[in-house]
Protein backbone atom coordinates (compact mmCIF):
# COMPACT_ATOMS: atom_id res chain seq x y z
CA UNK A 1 -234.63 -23.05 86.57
CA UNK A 2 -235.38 -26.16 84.83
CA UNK A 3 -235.59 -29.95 85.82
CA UNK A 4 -232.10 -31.53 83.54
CA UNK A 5 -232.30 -34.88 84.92
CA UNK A 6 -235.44 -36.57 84.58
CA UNK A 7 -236.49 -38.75 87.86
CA UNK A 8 -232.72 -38.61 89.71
CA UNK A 9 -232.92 -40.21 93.12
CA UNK A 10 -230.69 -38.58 95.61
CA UNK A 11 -229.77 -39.79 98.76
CA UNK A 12 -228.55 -38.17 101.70
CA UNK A 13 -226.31 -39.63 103.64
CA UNK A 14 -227.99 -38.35 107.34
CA UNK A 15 -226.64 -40.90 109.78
CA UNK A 16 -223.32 -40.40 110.96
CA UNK A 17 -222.25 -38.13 113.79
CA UNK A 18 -219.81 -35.76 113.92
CA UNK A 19 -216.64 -35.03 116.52
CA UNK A 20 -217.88 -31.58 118.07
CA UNK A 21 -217.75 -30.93 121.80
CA UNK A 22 -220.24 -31.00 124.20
CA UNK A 23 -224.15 -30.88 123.68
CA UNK A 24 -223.35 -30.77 119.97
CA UNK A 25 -221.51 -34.85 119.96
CA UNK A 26 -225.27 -36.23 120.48
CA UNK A 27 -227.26 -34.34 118.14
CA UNK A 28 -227.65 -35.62 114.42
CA UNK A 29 -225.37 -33.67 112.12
CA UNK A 30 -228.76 -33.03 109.63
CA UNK A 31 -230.14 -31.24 113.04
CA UNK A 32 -227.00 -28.78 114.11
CA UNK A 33 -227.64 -25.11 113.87
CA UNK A 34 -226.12 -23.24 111.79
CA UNK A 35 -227.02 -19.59 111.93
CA UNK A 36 -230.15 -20.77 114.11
CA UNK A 37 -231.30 -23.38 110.55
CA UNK A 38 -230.70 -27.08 111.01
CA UNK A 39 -227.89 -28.03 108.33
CA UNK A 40 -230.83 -30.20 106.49
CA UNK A 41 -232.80 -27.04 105.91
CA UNK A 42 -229.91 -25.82 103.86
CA UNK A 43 -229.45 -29.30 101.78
CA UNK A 44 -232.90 -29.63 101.04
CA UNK A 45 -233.27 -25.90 99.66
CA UNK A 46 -229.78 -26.06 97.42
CA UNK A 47 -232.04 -29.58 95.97
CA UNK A 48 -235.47 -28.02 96.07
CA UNK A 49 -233.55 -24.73 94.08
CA UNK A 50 -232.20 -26.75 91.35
CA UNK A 51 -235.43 -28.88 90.89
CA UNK A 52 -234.43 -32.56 92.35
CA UNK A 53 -237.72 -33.73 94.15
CA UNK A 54 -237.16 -37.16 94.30
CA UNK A 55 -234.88 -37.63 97.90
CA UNK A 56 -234.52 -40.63 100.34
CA UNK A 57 -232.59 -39.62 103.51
CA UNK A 58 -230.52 -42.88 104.68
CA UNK A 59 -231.00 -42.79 108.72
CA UNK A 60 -229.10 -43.93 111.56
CA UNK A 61 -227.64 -42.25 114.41
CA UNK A 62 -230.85 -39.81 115.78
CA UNK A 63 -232.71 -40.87 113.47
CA UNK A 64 -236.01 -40.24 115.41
CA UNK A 65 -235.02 -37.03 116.03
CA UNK A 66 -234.80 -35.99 112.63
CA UNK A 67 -238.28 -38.01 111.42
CA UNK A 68 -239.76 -35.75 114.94
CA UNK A 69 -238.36 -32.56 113.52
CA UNK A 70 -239.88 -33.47 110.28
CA UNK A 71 -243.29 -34.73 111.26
CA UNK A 72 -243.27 -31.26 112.39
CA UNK A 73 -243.87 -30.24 108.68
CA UNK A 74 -245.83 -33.61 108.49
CA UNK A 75 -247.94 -33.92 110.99
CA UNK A 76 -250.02 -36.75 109.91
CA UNK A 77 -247.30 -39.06 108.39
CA UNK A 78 -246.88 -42.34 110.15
CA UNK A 79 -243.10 -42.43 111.20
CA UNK A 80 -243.01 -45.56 113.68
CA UNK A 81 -241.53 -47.81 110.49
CA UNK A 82 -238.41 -48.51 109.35
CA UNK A 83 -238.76 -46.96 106.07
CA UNK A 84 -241.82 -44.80 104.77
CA UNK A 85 -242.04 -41.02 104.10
CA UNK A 86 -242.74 -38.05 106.09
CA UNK A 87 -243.04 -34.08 104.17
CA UNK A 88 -242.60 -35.58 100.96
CA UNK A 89 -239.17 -36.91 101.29
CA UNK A 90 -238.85 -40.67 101.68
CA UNK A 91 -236.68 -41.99 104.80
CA UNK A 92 -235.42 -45.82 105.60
CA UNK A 93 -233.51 -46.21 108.89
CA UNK A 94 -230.96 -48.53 109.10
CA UNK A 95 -230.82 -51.95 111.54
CA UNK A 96 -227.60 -51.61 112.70
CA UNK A 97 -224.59 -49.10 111.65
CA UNK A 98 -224.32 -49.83 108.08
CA UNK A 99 -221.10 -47.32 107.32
CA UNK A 100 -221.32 -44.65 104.19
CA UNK A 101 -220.76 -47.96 101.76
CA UNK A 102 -223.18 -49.83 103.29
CA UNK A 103 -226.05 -47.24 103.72
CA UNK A 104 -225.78 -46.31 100.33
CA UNK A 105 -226.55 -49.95 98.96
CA UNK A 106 -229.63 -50.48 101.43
CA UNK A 107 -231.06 -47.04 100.41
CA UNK A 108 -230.05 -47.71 96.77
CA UNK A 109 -231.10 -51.31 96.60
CA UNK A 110 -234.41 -50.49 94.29
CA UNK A 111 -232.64 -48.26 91.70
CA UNK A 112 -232.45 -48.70 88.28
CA UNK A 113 -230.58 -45.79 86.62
CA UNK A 114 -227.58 -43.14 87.66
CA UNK A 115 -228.52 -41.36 90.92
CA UNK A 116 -226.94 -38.81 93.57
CA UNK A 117 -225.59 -39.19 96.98
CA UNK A 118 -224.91 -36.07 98.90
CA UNK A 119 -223.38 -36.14 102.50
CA UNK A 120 -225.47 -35.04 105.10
CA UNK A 121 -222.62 -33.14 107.04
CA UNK A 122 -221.83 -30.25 104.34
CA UNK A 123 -222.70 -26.95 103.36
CA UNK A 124 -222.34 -25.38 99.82
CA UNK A 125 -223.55 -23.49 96.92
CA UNK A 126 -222.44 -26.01 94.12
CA UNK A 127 -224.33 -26.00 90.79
CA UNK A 128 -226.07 -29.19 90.48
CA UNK A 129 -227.08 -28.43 87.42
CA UNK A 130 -223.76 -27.80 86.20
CA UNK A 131 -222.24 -30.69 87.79
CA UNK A 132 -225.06 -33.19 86.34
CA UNK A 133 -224.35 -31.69 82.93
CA UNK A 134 -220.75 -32.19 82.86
CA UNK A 135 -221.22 -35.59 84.08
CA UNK A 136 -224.05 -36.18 81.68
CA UNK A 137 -221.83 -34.80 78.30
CA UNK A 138 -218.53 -37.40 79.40
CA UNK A 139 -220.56 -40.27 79.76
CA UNK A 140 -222.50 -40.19 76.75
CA UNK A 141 -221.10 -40.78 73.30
CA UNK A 142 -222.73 -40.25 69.56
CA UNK A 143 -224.90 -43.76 68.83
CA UNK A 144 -223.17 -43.22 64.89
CA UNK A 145 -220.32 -42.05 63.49
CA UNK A 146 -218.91 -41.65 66.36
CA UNK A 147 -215.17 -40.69 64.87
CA UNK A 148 -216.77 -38.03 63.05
CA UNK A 149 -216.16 -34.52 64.48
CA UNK A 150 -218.62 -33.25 62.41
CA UNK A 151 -221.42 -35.61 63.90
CA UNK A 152 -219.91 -34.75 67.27
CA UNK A 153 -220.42 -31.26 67.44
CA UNK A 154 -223.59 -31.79 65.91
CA UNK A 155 -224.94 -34.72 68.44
CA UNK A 156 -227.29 -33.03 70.72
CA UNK A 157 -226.87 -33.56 74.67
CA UNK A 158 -229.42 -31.84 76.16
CA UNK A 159 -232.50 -35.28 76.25
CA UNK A 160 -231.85 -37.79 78.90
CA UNK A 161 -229.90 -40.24 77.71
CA UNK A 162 -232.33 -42.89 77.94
CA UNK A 163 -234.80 -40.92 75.56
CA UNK A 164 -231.92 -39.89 73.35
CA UNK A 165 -231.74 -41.31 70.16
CA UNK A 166 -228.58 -39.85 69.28
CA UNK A 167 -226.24 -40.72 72.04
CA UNK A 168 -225.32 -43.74 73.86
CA UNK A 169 -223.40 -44.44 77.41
CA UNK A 170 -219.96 -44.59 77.50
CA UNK A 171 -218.75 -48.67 78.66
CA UNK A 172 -219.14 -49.22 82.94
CA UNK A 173 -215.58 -50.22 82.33
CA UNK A 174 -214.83 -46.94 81.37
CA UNK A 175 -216.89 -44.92 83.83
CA UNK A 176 -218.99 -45.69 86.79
CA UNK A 177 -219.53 -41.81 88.34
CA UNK A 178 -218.52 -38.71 89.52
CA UNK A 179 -216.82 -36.65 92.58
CA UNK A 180 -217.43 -33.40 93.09
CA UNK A 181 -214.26 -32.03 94.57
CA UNK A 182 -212.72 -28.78 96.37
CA UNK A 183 -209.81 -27.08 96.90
CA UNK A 184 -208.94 -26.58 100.28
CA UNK A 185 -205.75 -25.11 102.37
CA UNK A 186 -205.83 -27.95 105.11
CA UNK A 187 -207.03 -31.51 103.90
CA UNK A 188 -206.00 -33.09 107.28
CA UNK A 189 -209.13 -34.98 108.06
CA UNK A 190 -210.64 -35.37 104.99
CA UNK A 191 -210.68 -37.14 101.58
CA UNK A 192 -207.66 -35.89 99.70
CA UNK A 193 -208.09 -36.55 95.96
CA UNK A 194 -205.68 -36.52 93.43
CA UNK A 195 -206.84 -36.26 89.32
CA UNK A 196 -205.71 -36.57 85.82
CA UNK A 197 -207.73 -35.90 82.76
CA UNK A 198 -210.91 -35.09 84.83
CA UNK A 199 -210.40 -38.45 85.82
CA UNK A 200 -209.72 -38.73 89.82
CA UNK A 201 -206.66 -41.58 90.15
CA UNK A 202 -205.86 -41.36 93.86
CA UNK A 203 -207.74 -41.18 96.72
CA UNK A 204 -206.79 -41.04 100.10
CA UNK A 205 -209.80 -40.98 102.95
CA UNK A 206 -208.53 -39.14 106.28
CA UNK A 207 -204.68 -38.32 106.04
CA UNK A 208 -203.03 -37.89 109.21
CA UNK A 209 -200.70 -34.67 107.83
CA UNK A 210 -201.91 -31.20 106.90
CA UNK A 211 -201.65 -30.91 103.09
CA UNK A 212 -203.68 -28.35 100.65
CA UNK A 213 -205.25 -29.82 97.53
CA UNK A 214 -208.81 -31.59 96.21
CA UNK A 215 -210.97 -32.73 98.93
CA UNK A 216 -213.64 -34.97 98.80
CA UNK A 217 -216.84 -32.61 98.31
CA UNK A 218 -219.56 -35.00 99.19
CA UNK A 219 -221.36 -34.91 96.15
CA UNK A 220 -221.66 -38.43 94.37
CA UNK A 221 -223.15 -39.52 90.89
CA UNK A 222 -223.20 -43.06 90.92
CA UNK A 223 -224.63 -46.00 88.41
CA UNK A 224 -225.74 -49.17 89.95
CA UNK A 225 -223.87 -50.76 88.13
CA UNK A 226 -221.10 -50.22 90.70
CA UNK A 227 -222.91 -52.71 93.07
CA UNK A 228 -221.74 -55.55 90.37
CA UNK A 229 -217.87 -54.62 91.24
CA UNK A 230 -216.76 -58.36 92.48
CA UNK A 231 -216.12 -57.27 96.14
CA UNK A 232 -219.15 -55.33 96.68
CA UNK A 233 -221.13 -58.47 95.05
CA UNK A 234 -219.67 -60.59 97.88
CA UNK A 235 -220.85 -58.56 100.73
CA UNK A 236 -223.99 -59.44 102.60
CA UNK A 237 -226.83 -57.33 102.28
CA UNK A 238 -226.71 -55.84 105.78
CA UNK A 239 -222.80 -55.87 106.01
CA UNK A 240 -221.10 -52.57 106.51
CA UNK A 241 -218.36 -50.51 104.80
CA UNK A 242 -217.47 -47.05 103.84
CA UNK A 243 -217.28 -45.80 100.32
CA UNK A 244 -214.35 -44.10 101.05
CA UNK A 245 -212.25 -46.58 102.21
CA UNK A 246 -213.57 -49.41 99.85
CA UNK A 247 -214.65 -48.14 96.45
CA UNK A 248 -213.14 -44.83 96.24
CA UNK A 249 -209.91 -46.05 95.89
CA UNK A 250 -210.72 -48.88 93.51
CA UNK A 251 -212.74 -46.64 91.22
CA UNK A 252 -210.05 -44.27 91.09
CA UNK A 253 -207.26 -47.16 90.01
CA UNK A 254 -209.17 -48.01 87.24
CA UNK A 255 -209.69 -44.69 86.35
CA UNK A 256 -213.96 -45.02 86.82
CA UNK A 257 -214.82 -42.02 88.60
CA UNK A 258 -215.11 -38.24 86.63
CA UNK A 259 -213.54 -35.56 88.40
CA UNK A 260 -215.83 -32.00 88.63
CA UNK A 261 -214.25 -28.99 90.48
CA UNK A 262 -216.78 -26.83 92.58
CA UNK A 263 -215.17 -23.49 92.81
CA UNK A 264 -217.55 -21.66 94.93
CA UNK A 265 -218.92 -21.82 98.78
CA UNK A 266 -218.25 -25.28 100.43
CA UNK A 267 -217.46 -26.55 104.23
CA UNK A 268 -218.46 -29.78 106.13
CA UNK A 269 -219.11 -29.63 110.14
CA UNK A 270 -217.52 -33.15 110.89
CA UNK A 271 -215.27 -30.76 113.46
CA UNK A 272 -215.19 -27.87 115.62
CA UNK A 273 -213.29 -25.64 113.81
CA UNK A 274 -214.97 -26.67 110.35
CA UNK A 275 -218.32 -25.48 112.38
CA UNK A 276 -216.80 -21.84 112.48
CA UNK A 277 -216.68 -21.96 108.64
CA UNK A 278 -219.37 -23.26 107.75
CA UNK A 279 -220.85 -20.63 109.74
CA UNK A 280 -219.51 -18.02 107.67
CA UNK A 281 -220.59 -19.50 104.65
CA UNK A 282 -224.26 -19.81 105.79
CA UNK A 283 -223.79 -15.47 106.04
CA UNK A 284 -222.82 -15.70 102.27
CA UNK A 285 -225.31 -17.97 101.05
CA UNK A 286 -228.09 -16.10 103.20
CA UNK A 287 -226.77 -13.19 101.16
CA UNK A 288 -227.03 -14.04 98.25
CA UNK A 289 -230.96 -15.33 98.33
């Protein structure tokens, strides 16, 4: 399977904790076992299948236990600093509680291009490189002639488009990422999205009634360019806020976040009951390896 997307960062969002009972409320959510595999094992082989090498985890809660459990792999890596890398994968731990918004600018503070952000609580068998390309073919446009069908269908959209001399990015005003979503019976809990035109246009983080329709799937392409958005531009550098509650619904009132529908396997373990899924889809993806 080949490499689509030349040099993507992604960053996992590996810092929160979840709501389950017990033993389980003080263990990172990267760490819980599902099927006797720590969720990260599962995250880092759907990115290691699909070719996407280049990963910073963004650390908070636990976060020495999850550098311990990866020095494992790593023995010799130096893990005592705030930010460094241990098997490969590059790791910077945050001060304080910096929220999903918040985390994501720290970790993202050195990037240059359009990069991924994946949540560190869920499980799934989504097709990255699927999802990359339809995000890749609705943000690009033909460099000339660009009202000409002919040229259009001609144009070709496999290059990067930084190396492509054919096509061009689509205006920030126009676009500034993507969502992957999923349907789901029961969005209680979660990010309930709402989409027009594979555009998403309302989003609505946690409702407090049970309701079946898009969720949030926790699968972000982003540009920087959303870090020039005039509230995000006053924040401090170490203030915290959560995507969810502060962008999301911005983006999606001016129409600047793509829509992509993942059809297949998908669960999150934020609760108990979500656990017990994503339990059974662990069987499914184990059988299908």
């Amino acid at each position: 399977m080949s490499k689509i997307w030349y040099g993507v960062k992604v960053i996992i969002l590996a810092g929160g904790k979840t709501n389950l009972p017990g033993k389980l409320k003080n263990i990172p959510k990267s760490l819980i076992q599902i099927n006797e595999k720590p969720l990260i094992e599962y995250q880092l082989d759907l990115l290691k299948k699909y070719k996407f090498n280049d990963i910073c985890l963004s650390l908070s809660f636990g976060a020495d236990k999850i550098l311990e459990y990866l020095k494992t792999k790593d023995p010799q890596a130096d893990i005592s600093k705030k930010q460094g890398n241990v098997a490969g994968i590059e790791y910077i731990v945050e001060s304080k509680s910096l929220g999903t918004g918040g985390a994501i600018k720290l970790a993202a503070q050195k990037i240059k291009k359009d990069f991924m952000v994946m949540n560190g609580d869920v499980l799934t068998n989504i097709d990255l490189n699927d999802y990359v390309n339809f995000y890749k073919k609705r943000i690009s446009q033909p460099r000339f002639f660009g009202s000409s069908s002919f040229m259009q269908s001609i144009t070709p959209r496999i290059l990067p488009l930084e190396v492509s001399p054919f096509r061009k990015r689509v205006s920030y005003k126009e676009n500034l990422g993507a969502m992957a979503l999923h349907y789901d019976q029961n969005v209680s809990g979660m990010g309930l999205v709402k989409t027009k035109n594979e555009k998403v246009v309302d989003f609505l983080q946690n409702p407090d009634y049970q309701y079946s329709g898009y969720v949030n799937a926790g699968f972000y392409i982003l540009s920087p360019e959303i870090f020039k958005m005039k509230f995000l531009k006053l924040k401090k550098k170490t203030e915290a806020f959560n995507i969810e509650d502060d962008v999301f619904p911005e983006l999606a009132k001016n129409r600047q976040l793509l829509a992509y529908v993942h059809r297949g396997l998908w669960a999150d373990i934020g609760e108990e009951e979500r656990l017990e899924k994503a339990e059974s889809v662990a069987e499914k993806l184990n059988e299908k390896e």
